[in-house]
C-alpha atoms as a PDB file:
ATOM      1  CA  UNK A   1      44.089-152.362 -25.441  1.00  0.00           C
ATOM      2  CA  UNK A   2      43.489-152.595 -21.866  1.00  0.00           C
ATOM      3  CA  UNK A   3      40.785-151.490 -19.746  1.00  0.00           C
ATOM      4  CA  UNK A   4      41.048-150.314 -15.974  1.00  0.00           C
ATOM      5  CA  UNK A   5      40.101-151.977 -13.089  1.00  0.00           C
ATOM      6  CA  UNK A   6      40.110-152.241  -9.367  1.00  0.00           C
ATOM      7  CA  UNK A   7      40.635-155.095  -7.993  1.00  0.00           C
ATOM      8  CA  UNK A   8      40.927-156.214  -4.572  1.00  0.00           C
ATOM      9  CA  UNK A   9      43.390-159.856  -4.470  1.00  0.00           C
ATOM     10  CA  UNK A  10      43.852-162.301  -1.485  1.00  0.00           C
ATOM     11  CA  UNK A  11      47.279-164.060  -1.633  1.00  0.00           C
ATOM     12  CA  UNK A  12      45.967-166.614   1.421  1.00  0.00           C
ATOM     13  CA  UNK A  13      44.621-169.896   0.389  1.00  0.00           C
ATOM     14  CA  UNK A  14      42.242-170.707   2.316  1.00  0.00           C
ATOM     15  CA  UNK A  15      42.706-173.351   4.864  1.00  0.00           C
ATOM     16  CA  UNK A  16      39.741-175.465   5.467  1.00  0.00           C
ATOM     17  CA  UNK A  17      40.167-178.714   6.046  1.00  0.00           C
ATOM     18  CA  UNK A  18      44.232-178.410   5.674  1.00  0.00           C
ATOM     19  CA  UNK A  19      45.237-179.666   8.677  1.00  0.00           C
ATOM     20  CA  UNK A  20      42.442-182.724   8.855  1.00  0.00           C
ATOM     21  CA  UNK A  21      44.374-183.452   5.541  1.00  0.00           C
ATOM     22  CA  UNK A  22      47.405-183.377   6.493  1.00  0.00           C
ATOM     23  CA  UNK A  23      47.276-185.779   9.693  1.00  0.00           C
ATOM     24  CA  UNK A  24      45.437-188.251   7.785  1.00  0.00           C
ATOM     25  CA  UNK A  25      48.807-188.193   5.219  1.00  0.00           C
ATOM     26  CA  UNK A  26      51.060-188.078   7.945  1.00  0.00           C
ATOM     27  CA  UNK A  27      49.075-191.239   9.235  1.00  0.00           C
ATOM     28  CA  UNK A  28      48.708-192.728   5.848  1.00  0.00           C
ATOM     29  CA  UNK A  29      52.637-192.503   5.195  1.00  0.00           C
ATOM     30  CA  UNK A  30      53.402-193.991   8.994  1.00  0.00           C
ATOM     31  CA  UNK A  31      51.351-197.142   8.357  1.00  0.00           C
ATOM     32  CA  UNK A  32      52.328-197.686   4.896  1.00  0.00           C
ATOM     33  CA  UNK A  33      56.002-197.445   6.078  1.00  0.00           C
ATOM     34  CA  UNK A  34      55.602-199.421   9.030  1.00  0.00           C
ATOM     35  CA  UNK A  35      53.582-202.337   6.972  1.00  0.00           C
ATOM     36  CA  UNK A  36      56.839-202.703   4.630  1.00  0.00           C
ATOM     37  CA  UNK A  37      59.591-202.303   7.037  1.00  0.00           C
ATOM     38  CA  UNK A  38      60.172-201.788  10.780  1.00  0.00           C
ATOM     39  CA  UNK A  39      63.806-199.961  12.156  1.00  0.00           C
ATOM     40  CA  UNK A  40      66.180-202.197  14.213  1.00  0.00           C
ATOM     41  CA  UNK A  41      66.048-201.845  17.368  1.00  0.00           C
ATOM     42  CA  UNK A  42      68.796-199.698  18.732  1.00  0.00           C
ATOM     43  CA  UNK A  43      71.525-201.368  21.045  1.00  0.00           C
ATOM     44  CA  UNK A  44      71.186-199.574  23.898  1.00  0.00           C
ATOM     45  CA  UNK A  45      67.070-199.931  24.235  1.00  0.00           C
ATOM     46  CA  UNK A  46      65.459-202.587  25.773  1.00  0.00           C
ATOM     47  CA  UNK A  47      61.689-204.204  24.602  1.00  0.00           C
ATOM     48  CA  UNK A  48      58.862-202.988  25.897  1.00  0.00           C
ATOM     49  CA  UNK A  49      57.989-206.048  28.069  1.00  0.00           C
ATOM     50  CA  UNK A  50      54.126-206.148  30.020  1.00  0.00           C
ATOM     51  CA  UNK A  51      54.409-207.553  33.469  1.00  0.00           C
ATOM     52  CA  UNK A  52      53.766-211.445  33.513  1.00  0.00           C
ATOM     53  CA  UNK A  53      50.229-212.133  34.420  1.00  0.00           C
ATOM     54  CA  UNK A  54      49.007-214.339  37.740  1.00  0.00           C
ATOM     55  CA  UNK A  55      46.995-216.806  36.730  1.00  0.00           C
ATOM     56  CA  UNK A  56      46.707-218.858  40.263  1.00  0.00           C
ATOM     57  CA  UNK A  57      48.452-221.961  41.554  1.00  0.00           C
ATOM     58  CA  UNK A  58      48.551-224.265  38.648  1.00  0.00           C
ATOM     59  CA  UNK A  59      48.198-222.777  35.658  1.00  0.00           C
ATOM     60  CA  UNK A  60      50.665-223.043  33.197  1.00  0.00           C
ATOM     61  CA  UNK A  61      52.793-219.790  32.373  1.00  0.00           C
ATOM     62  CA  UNK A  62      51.732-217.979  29.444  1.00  0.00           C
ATOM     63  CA  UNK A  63      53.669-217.594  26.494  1.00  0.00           C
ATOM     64  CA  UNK A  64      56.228-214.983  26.561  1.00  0.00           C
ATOM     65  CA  UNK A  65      55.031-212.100  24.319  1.00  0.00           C
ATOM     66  CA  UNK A  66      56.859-210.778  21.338  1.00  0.00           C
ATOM     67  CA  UNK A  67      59.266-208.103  21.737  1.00  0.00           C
ATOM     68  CA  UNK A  68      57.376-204.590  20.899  1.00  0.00           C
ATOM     69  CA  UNK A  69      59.903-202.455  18.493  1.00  0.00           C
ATOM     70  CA  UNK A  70      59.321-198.491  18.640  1.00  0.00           C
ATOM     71  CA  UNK A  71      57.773-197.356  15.424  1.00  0.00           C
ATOM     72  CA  UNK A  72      58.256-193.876  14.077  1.00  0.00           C
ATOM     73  CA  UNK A  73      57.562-192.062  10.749  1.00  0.00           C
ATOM     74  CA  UNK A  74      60.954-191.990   8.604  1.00  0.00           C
ATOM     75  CA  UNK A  75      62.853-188.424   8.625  1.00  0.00           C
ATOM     76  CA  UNK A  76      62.195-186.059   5.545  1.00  0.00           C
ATOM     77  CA  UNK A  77      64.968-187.686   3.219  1.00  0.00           C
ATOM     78  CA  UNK A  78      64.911-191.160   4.689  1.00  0.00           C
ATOM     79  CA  UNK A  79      61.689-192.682   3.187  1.00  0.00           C
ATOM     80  CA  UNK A  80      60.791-195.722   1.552  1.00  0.00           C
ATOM     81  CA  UNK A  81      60.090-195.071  -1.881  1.00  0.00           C
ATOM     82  CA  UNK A  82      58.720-198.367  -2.397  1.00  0.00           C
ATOM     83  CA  UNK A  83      56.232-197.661   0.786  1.00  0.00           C
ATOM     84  CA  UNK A  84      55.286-194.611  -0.833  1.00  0.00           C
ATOM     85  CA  UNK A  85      54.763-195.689  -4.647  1.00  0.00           C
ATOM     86  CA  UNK A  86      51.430-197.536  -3.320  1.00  0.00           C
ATOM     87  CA  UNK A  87      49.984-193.920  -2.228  1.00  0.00           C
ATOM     88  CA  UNK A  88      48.249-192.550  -5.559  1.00  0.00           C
ATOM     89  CA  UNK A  89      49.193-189.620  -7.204  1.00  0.00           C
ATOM     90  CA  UNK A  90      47.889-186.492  -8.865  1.00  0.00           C
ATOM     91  CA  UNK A  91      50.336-185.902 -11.035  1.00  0.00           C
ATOM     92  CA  UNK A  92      53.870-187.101 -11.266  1.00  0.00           C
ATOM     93  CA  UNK A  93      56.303-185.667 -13.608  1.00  0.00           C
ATOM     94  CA  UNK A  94      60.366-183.746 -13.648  1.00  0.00           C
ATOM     95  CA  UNK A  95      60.116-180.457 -12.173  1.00  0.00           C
ATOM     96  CA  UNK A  96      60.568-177.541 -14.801  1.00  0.00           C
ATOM     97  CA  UNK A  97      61.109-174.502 -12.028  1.00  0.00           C
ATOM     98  CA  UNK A  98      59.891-173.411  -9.044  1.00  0.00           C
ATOM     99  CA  UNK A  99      56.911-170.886  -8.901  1.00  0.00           C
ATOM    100  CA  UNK A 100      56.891-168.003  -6.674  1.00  0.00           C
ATOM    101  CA  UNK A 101      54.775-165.063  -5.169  1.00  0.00           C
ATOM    102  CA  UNK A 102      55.401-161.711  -5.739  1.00  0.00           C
ATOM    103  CA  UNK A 103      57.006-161.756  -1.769  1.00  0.00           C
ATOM    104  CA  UNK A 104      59.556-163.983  -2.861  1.00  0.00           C
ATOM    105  CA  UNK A 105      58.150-166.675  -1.171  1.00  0.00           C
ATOM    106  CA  UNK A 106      58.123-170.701  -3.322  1.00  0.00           C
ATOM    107  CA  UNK A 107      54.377-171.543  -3.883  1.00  0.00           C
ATOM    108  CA  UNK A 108      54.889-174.490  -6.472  1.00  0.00           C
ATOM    109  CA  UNK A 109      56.027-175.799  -9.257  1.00  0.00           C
ATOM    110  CA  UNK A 110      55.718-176.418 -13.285  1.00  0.00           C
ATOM    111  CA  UNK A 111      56.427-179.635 -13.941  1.00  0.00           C
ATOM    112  CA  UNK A 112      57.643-180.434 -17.226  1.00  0.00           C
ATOM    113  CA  UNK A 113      54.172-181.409 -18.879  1.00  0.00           C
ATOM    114  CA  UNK A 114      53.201-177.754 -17.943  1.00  0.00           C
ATOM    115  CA  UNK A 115      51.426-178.844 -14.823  1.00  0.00           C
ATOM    116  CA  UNK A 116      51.024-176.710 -12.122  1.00  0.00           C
ATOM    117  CA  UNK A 117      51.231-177.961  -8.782  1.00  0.00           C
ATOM    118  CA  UNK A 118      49.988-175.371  -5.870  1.00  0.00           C
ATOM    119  CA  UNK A 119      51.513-175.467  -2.735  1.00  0.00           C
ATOM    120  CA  UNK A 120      51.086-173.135   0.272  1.00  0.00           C
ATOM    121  CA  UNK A 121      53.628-170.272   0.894  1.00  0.00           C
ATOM    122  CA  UNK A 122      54.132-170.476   4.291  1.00  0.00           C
ATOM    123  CA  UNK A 123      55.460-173.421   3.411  1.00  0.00           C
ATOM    124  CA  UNK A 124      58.235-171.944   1.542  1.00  0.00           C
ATOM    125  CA  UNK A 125      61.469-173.145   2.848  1.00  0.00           C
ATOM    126  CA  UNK A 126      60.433-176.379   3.245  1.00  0.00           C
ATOM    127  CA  UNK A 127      59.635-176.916  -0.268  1.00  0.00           C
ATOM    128  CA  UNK A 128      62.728-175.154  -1.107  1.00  0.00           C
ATOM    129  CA  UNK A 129      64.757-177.751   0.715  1.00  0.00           C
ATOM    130  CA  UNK A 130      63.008-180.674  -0.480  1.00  0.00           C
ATOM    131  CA  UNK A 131      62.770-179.840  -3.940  1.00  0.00           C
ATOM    132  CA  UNK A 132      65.047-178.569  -6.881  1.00  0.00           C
ATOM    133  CA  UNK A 133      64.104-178.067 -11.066  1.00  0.00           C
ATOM    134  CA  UNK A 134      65.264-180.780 -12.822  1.00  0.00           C
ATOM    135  CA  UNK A 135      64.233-183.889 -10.356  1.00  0.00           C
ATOM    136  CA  UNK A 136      61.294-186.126 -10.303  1.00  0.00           C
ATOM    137  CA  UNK A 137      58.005-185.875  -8.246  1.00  0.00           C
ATOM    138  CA  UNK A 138      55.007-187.405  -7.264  1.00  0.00           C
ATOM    139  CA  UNK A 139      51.739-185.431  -6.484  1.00  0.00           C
ATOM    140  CA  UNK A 140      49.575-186.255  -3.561  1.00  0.00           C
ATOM    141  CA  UNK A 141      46.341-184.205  -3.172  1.00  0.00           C
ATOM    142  CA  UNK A 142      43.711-183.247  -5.566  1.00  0.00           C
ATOM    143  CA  UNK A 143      43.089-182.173  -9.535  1.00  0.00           C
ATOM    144  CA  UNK A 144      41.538-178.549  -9.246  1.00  0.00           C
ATOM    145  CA  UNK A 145      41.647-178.886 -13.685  1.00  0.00           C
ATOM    146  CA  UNK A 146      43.426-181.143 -16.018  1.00  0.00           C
ATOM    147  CA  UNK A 147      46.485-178.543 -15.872  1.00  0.00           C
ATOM    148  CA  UNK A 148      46.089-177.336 -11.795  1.00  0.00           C
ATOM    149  CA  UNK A 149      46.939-179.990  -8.938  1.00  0.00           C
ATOM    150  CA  UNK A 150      46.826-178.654  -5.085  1.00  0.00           C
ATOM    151  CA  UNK A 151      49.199-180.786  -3.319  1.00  0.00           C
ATOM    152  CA  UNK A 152      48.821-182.350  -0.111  1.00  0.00           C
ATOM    153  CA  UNK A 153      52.528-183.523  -0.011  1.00  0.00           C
ATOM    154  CA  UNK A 154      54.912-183.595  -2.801  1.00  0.00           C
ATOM    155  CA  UNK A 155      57.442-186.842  -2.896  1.00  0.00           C
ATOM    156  CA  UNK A 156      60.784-186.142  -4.135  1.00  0.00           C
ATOM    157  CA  UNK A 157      61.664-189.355  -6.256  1.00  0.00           C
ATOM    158  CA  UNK A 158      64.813-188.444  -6.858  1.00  0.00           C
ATOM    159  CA  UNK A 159      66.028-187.701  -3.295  1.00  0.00           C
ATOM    160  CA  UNK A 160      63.508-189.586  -1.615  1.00  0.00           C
ATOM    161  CA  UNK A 161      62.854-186.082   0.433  1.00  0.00           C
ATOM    162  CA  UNK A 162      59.126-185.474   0.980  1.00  0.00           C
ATOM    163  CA  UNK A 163      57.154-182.028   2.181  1.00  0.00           C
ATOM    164  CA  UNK A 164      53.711-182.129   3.091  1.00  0.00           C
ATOM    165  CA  UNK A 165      51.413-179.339   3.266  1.00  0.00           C
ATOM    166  CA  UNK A 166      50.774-178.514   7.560  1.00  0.00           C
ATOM    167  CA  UNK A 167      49.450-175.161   9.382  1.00  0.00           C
ATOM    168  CA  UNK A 168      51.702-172.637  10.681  1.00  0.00           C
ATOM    169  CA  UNK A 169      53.853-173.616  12.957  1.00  0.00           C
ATOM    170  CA  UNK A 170      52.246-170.755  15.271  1.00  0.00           C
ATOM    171  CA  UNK A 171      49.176-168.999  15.882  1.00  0.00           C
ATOM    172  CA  UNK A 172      49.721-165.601  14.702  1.00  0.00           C
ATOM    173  CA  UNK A 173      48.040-163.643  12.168  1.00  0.00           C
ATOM    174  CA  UNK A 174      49.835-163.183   8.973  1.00  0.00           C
ATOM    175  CA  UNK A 175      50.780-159.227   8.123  1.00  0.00           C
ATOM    176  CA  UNK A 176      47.776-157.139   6.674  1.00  0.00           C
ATOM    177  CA  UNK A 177      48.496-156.925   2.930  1.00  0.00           C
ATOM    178  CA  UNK A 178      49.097-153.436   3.329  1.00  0.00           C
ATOM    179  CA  UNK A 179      52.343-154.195   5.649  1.00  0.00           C
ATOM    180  CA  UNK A 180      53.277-157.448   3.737  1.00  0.00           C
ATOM    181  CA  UNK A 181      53.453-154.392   0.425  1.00  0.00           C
ATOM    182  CA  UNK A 182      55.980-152.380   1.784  1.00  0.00           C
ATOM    183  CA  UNK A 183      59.013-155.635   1.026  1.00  0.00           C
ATOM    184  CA  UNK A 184      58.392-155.218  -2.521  1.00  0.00           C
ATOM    185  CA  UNK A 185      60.284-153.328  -4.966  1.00  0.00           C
ATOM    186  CA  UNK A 186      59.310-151.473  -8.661  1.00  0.00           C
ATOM    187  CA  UNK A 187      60.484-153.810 -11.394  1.00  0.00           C
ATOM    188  CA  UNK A 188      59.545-154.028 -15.065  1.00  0.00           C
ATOM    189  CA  UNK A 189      60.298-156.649 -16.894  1.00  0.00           C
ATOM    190  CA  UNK A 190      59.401-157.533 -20.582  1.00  0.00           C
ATOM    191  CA  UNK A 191      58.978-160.949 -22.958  1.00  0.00           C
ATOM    192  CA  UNK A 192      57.410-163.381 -24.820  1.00  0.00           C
ATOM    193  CA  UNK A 193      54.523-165.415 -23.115  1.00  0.00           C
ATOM    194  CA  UNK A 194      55.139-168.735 -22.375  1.00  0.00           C
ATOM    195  CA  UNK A 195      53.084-170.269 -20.370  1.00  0.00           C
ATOM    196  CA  UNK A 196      49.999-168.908 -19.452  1.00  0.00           C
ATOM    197  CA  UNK A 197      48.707-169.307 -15.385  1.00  0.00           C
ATOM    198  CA  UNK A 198      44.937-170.189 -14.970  1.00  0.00           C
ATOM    199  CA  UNK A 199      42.654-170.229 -11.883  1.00  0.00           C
ATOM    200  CA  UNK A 200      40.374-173.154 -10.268  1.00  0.00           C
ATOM    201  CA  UNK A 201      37.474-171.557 -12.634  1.00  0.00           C
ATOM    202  CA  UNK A 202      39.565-171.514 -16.097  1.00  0.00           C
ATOM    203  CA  UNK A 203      40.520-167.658 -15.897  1.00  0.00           C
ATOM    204  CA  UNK A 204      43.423-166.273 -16.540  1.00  0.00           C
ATOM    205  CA  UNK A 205      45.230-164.823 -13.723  1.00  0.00           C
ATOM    206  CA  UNK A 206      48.977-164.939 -14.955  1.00  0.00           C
ATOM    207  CA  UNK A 207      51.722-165.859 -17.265  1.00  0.00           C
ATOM    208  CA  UNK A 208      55.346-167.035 -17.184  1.00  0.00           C
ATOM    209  CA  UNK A 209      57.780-165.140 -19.146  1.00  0.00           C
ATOM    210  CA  UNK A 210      60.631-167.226 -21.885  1.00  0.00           C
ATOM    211  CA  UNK A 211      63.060-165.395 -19.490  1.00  0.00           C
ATOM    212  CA  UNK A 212      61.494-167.242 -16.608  1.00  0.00           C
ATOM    213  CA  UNK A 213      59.850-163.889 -15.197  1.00  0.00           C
ATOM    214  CA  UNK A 214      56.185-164.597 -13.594  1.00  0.00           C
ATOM    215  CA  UNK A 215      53.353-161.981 -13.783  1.00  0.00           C
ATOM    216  CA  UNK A 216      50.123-161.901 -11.578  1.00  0.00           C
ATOM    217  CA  UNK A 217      47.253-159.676 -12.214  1.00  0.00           C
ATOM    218  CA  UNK A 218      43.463-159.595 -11.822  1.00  0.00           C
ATOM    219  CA  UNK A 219      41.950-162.164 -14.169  1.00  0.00           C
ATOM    220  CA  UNK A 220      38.904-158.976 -15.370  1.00  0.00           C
ATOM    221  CA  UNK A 221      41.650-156.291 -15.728  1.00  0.00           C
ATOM    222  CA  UNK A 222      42.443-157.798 -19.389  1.00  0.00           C
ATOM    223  CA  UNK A 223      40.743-156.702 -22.820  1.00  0.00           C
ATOM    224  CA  UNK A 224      43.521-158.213 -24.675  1.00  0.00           C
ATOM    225  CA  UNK A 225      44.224-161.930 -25.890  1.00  0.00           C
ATOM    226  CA  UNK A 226      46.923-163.860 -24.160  1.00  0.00           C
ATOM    227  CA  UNK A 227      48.383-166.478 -26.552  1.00  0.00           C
ATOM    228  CA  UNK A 228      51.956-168.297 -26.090  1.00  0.00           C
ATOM    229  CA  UNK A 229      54.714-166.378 -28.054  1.00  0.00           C
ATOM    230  CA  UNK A 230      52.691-163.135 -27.779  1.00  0.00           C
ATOM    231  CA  UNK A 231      55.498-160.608 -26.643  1.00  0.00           C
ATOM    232  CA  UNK A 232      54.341-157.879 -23.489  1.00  0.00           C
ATOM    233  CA  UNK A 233      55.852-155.265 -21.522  1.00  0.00           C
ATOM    234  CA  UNK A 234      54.804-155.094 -17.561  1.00  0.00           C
ATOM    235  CA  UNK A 235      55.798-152.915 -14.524  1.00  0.00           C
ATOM    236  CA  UNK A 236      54.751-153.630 -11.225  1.00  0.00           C
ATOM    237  CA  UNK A 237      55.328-154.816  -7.262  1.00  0.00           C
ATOM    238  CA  UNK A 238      57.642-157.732  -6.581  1.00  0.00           C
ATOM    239  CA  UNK A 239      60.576-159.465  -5.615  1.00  0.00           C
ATOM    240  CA  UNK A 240      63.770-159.897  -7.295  1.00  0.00           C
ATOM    241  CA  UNK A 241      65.436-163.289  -6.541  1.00  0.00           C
ATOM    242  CA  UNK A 242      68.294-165.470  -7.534  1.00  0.00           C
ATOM    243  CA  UNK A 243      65.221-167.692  -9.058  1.00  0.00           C
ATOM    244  CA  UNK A 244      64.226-165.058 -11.269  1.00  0.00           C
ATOM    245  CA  UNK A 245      61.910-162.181 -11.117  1.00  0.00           C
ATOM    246  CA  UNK A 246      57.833-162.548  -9.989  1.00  0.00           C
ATOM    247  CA  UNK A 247      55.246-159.375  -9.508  1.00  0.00           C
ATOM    248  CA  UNK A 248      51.994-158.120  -9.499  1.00  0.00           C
ATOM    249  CA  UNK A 249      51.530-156.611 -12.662  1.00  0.00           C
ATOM    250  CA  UNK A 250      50.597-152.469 -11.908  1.00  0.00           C
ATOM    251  CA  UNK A 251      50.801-151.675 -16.002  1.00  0.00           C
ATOM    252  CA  UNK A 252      51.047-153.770 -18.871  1.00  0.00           C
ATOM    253  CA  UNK A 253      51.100-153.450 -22.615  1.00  0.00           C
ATOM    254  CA  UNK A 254      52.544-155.187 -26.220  1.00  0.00           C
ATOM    255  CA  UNK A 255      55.743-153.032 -25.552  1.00  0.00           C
ATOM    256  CA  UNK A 256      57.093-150.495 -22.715  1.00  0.00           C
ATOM    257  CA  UNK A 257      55.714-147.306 -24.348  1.00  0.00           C
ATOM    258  CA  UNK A 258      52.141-148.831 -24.554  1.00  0.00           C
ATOM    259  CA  UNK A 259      51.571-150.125 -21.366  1.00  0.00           C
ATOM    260  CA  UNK A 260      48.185-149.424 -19.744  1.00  0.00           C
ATOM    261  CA  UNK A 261      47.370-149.402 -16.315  1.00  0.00           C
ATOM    262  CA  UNK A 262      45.187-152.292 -14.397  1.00  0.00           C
ATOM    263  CA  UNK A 263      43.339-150.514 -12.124  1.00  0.00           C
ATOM    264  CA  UNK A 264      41.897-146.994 -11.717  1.00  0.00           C
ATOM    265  CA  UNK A 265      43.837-143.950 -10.038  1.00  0.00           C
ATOM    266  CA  UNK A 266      43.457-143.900  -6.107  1.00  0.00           C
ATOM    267  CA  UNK A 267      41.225-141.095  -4.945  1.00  0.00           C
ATOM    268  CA  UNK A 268      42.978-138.023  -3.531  1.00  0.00           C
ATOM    269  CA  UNK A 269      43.064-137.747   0.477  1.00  0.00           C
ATOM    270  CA  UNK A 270      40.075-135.504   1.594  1.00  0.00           C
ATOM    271  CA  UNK A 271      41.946-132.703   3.005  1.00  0.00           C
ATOM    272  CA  UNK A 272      39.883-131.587   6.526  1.00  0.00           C
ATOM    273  CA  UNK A 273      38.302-128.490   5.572  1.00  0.00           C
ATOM    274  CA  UNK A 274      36.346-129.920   2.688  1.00  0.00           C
ATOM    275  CA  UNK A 275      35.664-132.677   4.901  1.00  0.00           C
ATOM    276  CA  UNK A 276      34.110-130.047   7.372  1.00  0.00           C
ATOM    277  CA  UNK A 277      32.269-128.772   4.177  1.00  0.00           C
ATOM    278  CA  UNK A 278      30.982-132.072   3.421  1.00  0.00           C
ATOM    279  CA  UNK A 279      32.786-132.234  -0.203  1.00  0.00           C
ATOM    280  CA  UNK A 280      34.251-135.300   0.267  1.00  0.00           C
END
């Protein structure tokens, strides 16, 4: 049986002290590449070369200083897995599948110990890119449980790609929730649980379907017992994509015909002449 409720969700992780942690990674991974290997220098540059220094009539001429070799951080698919094994992980592990929003939008992975790794969604096509089911990763970032990392960067051992967590590339405001709602679509969709999605506090906020489908709803808007195996029925908002299917659950039940819904009715618009009348 379930019970209704309203619930107000925020699909924005909140950003603190993301970008502090993210240039100290980008640092950390520049200095640990550069202390186990330094690029050739390219044909056509020259040393950087400080002017000789006058040290009066008499002294000897210093020594001629070492050649100074540009350093830069290695491209996204170019990096030094050995340079990057000393960093410690979180978690490391094949991937399983990607994990998405109910937008459509990649905001991390199962790997295949059922670890969940979090990753912003703005950072969607980057982890996309860097990333595919079936490869090996290493976690950098913190435990939020035993079974829920938040990643800081993820390291594609495999590849050798890498994508690290980093602000927005601009400044503006992300849509209101109420504009970001009008992309999604009605779906239903309808299986066996099997694997059920937790929060930072232990609660249950979702659960990914044997046919890959992944469900989101209010962790208080449930009377009923989630196990793995346990077969449900659930229509709601979401996207549809070649990845598979992920919504915010609007109704949910043991089976189509007994689905109940998650949070109460909307009130009805106050139509102006009762608001004149003070009735609403």
């Amino acid at each position: 049986m379930l019970t209704s409720s309203v619930c107000t969700r925020s699909s924005h992780l909140a950003r603190g002290s993301r970008p502090l942690r993210a240039a100290l990674l980008v640092t950390t991974l520049s200095m640990t590449l550069q202390a186990f290997a330094l690029p050739p220098l390219a044909a056509n540059s020259s040393p950087l070369t400080p002017a000789p220094l006058n040290l009066g009539p008499g002294a000897s001429a210093p020594l001629a200083p070492a050649p100074m070799v540009p350093v830069s951080l290695a491209p996204a698919g170019a990096l030094d897995l050995q340079a990057t094994a000393a960093l410690p992980a979180v978690a490391e592990a094949t991937v399983k599948s990607i994990l998405f929003n109910p937008y459509g939008e990649a905001d991390g992975l199962r790997l295949a110990n059922d670890v969940i790794v979090k990753f912003p969604p703005h950072r969607s096509q980057a982890l996309l890119g860097a990333v595919q089911p079936g490869q090996h990763v290493r976690i950098l970032g913190h435990a939020e449980t035993p079974a829920i990392v938040k990643a800081d960067a993820i390291i594609n051992v495999t590849t050798g790609n890498i994508v690290v967590d980093q602000p927005p590339a601009n400044n503006l405001p992300l849509l209101p929730p109420h504009l970001r709602a009008q992309s999604l679509q009605p779906l239903q969709v309808e299986g066996k649980v099997d694997l059920i999605l937790n929060g930072p506090r232990g609660e249950v906020d979702g659960v990914i379907l044997d046919n890959q489908s992944i469900v989101h709803f209010p962790p208080e808007s449930l009377s009923m017992p989630l196990r793995p195996g346990l077969r449900i029925a659930v229509a709601g908002l979401g996207t549809r994509t070649a990845n598979g299917v992920s919504l915010e659950a609007i109704r949910m039940g043991s089976s189509a015909a007994t689905m109940q819904p998650l949070y109460a009715p909307a009130a009805p618009a106050c139509q102006p002449a009762a608001a004149v009348a003070g009735q609403c």
